[in-house]
N, C-alpha and C. Protein backbone atom coordinates (compact mmCIF):
# COMPACT_ATOMS: atom_id res chain seq x y z
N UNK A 1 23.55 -2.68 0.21
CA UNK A 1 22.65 -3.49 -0.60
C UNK A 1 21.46 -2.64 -1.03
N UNK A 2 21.22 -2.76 -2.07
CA UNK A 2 20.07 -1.77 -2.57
C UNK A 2 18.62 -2.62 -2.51
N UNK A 3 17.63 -1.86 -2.10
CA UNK A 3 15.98 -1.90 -1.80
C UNK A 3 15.42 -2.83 -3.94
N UNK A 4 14.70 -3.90 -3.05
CA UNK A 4 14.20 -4.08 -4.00
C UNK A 4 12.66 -4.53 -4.20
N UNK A 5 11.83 -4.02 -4.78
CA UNK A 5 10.83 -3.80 -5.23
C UNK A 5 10.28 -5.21 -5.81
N UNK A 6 9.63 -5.98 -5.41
CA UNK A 6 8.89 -7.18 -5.78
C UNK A 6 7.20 -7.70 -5.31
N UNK A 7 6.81 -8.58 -6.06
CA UNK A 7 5.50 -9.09 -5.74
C UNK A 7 5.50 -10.04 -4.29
N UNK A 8 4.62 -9.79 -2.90
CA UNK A 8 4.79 -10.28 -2.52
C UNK A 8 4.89 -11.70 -2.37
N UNK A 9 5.50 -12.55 -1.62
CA UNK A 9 5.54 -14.22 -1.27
C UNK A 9 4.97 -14.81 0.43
N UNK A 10 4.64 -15.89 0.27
CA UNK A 10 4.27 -16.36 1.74
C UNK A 10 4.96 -15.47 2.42
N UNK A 11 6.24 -16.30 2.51
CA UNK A 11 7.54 -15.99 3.49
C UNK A 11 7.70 -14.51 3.76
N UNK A 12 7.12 -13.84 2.74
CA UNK A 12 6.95 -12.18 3.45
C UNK A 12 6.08 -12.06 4.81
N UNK A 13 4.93 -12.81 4.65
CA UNK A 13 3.98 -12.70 5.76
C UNK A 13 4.14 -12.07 6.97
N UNK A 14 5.35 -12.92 7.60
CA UNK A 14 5.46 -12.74 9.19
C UNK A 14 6.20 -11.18 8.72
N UNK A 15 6.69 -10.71 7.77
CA UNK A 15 6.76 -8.70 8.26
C UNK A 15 5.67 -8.24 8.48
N UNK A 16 4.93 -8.47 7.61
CA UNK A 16 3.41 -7.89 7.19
C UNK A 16 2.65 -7.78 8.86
N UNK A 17 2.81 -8.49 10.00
CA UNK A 17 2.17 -8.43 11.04
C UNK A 17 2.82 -7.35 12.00
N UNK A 18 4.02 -6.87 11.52
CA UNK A 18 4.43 -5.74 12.19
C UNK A 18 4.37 -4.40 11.59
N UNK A 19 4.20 -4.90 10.23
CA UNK A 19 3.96 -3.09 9.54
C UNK A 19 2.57 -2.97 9.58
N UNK A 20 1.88 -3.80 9.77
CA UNK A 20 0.43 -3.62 10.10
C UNK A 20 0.33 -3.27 11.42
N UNK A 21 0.73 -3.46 12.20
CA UNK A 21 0.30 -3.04 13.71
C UNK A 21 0.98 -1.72 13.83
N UNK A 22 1.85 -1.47 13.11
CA UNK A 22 2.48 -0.12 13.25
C UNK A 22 1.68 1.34 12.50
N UNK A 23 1.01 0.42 11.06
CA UNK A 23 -0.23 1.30 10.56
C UNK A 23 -1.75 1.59 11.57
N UNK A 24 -1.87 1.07 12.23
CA UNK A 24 -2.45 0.91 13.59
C UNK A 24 -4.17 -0.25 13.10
N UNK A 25 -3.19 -1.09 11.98
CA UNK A 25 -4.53 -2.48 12.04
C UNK A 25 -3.47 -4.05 12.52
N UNK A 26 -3.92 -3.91 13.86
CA UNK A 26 -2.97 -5.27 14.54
C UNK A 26 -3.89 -6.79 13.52
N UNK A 27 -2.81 -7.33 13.48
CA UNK A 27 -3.80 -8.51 13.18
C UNK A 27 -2.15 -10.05 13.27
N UNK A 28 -2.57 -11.01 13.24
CA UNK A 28 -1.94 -12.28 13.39
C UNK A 28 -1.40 -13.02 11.98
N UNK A 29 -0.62 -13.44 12.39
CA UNK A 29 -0.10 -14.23 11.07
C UNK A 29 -0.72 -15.08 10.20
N UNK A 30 -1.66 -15.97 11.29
CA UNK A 30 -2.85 -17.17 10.76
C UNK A 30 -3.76 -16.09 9.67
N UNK A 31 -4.47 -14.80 10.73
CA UNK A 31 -5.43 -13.75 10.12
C UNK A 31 -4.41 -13.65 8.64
N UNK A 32 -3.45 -12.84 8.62
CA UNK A 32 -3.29 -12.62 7.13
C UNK A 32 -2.98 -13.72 6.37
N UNK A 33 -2.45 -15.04 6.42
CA UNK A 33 -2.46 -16.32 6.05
C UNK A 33 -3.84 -16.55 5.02
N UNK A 34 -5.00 -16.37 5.96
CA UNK A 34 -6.38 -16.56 5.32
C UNK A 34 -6.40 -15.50 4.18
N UNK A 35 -6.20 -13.90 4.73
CA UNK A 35 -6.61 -13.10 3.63
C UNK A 35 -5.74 -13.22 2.66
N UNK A 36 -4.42 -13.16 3.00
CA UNK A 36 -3.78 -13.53 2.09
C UNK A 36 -4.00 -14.05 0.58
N UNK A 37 -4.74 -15.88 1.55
CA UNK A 37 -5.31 -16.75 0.39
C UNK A 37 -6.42 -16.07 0.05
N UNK A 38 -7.32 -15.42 0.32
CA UNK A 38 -8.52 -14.71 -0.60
C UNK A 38 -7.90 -13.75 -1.69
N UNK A 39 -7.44 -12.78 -1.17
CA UNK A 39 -6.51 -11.24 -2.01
C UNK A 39 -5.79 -11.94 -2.80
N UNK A 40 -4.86 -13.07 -3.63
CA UNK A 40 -4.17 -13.82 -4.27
C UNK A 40 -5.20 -14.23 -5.19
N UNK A 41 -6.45 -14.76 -4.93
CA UNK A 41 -7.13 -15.24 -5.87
C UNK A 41 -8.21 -14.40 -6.73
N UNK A 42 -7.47 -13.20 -6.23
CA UNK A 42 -8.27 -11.97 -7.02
C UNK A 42 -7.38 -10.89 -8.32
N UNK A 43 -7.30 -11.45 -8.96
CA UNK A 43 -6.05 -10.80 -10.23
C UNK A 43 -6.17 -8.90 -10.00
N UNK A 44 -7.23 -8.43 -9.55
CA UNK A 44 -7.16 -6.73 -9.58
C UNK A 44 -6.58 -6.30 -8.58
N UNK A 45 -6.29 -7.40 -7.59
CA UNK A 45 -5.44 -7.14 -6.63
C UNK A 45 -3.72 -7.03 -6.48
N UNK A 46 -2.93 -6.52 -5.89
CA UNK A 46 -1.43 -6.86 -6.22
C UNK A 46 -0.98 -5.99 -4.87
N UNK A 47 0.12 -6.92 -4.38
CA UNK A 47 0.65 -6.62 -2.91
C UNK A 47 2.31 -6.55 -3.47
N UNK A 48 2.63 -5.52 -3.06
CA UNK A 48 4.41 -5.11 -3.65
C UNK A 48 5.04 -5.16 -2.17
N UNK A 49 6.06 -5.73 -1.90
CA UNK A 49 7.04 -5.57 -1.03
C UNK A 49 8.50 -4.80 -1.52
N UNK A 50 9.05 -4.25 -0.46
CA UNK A 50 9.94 -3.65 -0.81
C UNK A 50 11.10 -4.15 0.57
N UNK A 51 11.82 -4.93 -0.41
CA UNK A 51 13.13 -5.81 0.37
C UNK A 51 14.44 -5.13 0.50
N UNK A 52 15.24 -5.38 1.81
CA UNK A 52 16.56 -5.18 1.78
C UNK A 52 17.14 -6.35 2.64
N UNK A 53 18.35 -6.65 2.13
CA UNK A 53 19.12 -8.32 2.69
C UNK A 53 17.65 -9.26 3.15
N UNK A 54 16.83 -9.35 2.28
CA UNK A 54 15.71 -10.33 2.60
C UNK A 54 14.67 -10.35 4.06
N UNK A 55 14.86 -9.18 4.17
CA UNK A 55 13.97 -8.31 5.16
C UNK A 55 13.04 -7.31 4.46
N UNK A 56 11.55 -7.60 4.76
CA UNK A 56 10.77 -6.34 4.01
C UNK A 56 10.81 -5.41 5.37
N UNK A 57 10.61 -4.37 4.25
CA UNK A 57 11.10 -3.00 5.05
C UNK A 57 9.59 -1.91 4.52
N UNK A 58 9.01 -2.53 3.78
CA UNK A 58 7.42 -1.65 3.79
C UNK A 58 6.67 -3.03 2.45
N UNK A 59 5.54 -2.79 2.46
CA UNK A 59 4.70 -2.85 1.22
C UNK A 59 3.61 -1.84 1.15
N UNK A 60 2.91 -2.38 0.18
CA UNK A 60 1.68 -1.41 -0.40
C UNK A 60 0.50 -2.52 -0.91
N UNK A 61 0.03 -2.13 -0.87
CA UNK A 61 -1.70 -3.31 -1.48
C UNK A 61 -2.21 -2.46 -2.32
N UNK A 62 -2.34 -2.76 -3.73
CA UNK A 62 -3.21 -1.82 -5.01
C UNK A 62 -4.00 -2.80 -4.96
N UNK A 63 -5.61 -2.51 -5.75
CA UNK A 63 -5.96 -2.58 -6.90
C UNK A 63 -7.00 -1.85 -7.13
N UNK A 64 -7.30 -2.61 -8.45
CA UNK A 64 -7.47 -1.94 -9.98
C UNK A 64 -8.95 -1.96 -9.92
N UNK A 65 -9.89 -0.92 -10.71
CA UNK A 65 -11.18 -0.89 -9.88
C UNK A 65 -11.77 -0.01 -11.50
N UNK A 66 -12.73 -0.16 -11.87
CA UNK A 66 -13.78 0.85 -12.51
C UNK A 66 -14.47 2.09 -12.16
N UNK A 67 -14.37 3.25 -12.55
CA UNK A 67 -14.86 4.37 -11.64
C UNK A 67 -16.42 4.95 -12.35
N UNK A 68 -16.97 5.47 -11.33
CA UNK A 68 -18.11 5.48 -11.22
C UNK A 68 -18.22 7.18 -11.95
N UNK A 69 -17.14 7.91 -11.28
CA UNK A 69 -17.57 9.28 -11.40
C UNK A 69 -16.91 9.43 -13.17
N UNK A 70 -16.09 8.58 -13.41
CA UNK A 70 -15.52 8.91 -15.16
C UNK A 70 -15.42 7.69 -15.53
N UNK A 71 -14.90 8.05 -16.79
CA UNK A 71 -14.78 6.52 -17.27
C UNK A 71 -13.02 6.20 -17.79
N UNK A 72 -13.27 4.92 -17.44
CA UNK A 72 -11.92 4.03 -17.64
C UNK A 72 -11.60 3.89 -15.96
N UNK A 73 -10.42 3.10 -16.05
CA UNK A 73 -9.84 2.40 -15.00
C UNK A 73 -8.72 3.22 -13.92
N UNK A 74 -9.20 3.23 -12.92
CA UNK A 74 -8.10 3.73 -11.49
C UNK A 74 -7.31 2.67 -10.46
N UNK A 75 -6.35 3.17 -10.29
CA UNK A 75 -6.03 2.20 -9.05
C UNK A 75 -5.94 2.82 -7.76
N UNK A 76 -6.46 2.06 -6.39
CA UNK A 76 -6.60 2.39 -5.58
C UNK A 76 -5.50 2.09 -4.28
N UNK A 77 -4.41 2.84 -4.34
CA UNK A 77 -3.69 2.17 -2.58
C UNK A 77 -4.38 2.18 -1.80
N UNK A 78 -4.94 0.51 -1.25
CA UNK A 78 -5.39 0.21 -0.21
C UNK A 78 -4.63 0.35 1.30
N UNK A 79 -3.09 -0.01 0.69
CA UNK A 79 -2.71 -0.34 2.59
C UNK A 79 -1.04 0.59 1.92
N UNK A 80 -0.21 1.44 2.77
CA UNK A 80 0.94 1.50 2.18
C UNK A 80 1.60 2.22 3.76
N UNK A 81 2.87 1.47 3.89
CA UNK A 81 3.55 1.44 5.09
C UNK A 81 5.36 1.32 4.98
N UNK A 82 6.19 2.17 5.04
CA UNK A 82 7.71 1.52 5.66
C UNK A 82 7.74 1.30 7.16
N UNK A 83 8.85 0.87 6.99
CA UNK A 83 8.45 0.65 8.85
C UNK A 83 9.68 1.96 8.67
N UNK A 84 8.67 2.39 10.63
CA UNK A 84 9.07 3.47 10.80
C UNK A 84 10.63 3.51 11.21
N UNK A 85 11.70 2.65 11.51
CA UNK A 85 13.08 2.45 11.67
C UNK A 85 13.70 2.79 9.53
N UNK A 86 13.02 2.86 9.14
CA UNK A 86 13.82 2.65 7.73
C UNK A 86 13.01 3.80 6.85
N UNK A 87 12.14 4.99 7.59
CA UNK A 87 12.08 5.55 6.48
C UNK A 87 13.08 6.87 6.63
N UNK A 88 12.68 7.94 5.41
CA UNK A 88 13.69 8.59 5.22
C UNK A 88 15.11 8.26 4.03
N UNK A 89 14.62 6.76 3.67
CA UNK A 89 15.91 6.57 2.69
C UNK A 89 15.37 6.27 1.67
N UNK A 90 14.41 6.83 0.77
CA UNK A 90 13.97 6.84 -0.28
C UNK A 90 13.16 5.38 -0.68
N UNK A 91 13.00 4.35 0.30
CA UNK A 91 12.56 3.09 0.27
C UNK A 91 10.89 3.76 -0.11
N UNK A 92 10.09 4.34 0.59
CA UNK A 92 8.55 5.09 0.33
C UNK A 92 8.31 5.52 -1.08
N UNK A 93 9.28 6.20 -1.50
CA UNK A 93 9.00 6.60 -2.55
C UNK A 93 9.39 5.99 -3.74
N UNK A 94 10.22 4.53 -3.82
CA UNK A 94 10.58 3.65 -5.00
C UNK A 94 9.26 2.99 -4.63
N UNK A 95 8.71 2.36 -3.35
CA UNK A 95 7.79 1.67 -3.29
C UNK A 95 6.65 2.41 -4.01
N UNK A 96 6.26 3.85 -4.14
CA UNK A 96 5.34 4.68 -4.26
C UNK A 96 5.07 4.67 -6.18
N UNK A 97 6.22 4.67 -6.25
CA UNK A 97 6.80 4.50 -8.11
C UNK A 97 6.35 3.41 -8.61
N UNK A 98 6.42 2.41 -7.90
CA UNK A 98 6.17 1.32 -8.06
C UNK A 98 4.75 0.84 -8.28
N UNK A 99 3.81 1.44 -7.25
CA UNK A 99 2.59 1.32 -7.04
C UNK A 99 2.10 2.20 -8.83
N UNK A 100 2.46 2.81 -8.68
CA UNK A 100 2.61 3.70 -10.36
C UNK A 100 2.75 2.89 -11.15
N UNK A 101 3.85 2.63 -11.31
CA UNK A 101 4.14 1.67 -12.71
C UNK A 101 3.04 0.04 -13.18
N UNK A 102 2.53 -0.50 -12.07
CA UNK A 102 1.50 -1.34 -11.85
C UNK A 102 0.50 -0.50 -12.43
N UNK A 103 -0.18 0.19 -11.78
CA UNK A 103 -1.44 0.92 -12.27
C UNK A 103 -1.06 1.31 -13.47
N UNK A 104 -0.02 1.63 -14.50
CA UNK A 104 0.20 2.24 -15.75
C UNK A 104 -0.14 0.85 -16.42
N UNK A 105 0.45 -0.32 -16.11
CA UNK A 105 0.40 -1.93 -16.78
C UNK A 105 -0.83 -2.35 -16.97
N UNK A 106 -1.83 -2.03 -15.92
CA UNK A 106 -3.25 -2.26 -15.96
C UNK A 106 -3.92 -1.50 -16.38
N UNK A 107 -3.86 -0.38 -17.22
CA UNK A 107 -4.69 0.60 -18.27
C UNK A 107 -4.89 1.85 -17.64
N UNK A 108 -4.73 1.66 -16.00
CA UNK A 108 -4.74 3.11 -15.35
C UNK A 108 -4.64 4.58 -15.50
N UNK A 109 -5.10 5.37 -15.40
CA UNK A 109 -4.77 7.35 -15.92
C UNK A 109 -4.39 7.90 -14.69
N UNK A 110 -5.55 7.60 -13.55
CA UNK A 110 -4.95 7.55 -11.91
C UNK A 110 -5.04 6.47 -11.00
N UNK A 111 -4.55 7.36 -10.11
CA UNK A 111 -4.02 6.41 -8.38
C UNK A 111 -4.21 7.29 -7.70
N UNK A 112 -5.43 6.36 -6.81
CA UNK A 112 -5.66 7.23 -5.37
C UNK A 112 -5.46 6.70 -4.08
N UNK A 113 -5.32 7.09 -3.22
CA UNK A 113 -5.12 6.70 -1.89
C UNK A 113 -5.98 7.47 -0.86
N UNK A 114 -6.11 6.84 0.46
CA UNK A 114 -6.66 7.65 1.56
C UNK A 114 -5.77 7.29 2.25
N UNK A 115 -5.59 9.01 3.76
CA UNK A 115 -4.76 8.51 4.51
C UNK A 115 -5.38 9.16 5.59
N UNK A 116 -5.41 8.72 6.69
CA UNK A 116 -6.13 8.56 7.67
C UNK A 116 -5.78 10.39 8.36
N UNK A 117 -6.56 11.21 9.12
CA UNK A 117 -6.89 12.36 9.41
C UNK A 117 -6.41 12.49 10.79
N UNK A 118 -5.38 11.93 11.20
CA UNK A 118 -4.85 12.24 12.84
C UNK A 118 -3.85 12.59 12.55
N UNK A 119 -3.39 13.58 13.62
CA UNK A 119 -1.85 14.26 13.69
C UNK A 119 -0.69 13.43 13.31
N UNK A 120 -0.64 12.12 13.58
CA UNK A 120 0.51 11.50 13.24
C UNK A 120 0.80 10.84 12.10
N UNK A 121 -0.72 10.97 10.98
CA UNK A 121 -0.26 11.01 9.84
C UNK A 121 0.19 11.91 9.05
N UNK A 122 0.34 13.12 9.61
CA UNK A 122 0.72 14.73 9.09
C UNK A 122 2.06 14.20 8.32
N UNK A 123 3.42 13.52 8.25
CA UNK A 123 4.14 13.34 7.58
C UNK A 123 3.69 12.51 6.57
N UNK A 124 2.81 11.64 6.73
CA UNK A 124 2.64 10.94 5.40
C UNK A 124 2.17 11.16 4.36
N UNK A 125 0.84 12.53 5.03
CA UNK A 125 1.00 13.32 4.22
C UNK A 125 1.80 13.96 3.25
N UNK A 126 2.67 14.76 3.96
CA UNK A 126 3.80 15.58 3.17
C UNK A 126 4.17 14.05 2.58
N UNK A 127 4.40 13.40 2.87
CA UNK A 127 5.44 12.50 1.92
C UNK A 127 4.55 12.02 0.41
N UNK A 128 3.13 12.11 0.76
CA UNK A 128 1.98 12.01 -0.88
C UNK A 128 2.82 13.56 -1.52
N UNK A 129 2.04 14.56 -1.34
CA UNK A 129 2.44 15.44 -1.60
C UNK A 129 3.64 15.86 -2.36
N UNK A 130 4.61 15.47 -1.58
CA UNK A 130 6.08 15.67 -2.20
C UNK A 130 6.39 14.90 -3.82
N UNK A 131 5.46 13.82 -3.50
CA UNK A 131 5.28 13.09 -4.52
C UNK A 131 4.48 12.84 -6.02
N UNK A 132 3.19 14.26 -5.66
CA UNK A 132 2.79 14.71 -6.39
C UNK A 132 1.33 14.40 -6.01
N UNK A 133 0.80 14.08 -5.19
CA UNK A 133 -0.11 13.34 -4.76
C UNK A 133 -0.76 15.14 -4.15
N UNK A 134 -2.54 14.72 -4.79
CA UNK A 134 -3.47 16.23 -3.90
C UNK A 134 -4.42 15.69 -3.08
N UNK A 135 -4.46 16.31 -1.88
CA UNK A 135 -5.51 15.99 -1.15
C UNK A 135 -6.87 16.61 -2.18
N UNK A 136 -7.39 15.47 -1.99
CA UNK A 136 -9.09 16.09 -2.77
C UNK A 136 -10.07 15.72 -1.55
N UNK A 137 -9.96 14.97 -0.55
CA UNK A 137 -11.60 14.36 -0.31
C UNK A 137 -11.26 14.11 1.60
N UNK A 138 -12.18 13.62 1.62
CA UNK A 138 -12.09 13.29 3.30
C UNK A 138 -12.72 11.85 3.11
N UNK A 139 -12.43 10.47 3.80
CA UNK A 139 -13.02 9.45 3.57
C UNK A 139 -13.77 9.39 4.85
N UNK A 140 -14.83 8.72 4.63
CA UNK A 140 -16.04 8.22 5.95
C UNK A 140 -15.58 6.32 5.64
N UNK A 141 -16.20 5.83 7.00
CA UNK A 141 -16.09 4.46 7.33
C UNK A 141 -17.21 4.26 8.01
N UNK A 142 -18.00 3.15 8.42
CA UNK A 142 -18.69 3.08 8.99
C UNK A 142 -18.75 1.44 9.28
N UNK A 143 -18.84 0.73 10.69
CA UNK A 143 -19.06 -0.81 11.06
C UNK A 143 -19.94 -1.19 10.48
N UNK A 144 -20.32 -2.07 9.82
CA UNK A 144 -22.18 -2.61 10.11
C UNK A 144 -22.33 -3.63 10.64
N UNK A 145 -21.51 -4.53 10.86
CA UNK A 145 -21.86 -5.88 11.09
C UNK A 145 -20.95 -5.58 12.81
């Protein structure tokens, strides 16, 4: 059965709490339920799943944003994950295409992503990379509240 590339639905939800804990942000079904309903009612937003026999097997979270340092429109991968039993079969990188072709629909020139600076993201690296993707930057975070 071949991987297919769609907008997410409720009924995706309950994956979403395991490819999230596997990206290392645990959170509950109720928790994304709520954000869910916020991120839906925001059109610059868009959550892609990537299905096989009606099992998601990764998504990605874009959106679409105004940039400060140039002008015109970027999109930003916020969240992007296969689960780790299913990668290796090209599912990352249709999902990755995908995240592309969205940002091209919405007026986009680029797509950026951050990916987190510990050893065990060293493949996900290579897997931007391979894809055409350059490291440019280092991201900072900080709590406040």
């Amino acid at each position: 059965m071949t991987i297919e590339i769609r907008t997410i639905q409720p009924s995706d939800y309950k994956y979403l709490v395991d490819l999230l804990s596997e990206l290392g942000y645990p959170t509950t079904l109720e928790d994304l339920n709520m954000r869910f309903d916020l991120l839906q009612k925001h059109g610059d937003y868009e959550t892609l799943v990537a299905v096989k026999n009606n099992q998601v097997l990764g998504f990605a979270g874009v959106c679409k944003a105004l940039a400060f340092e140039f002008s015109g429109i970027y999109v930003r991968i916020l969240a992007f994950i296969v689960s780790s039993n299913q990668r290796k079969q090209g599912i990352g990188t249709k999902l990755l295409k995908a995240c592309e072709e969205w940002a091209i629909m919405q007026g986009a020139e680029t797509i950026t992503l951050n990916s987190g600076n510990r050893e065990e993201r060293q493949m996900a690296h290579n897997f931007y990379v391979s894809n055409g993707y350059v490291g440019k930057s280092t991201g900072f975070s900080k709590k406040i509240n």
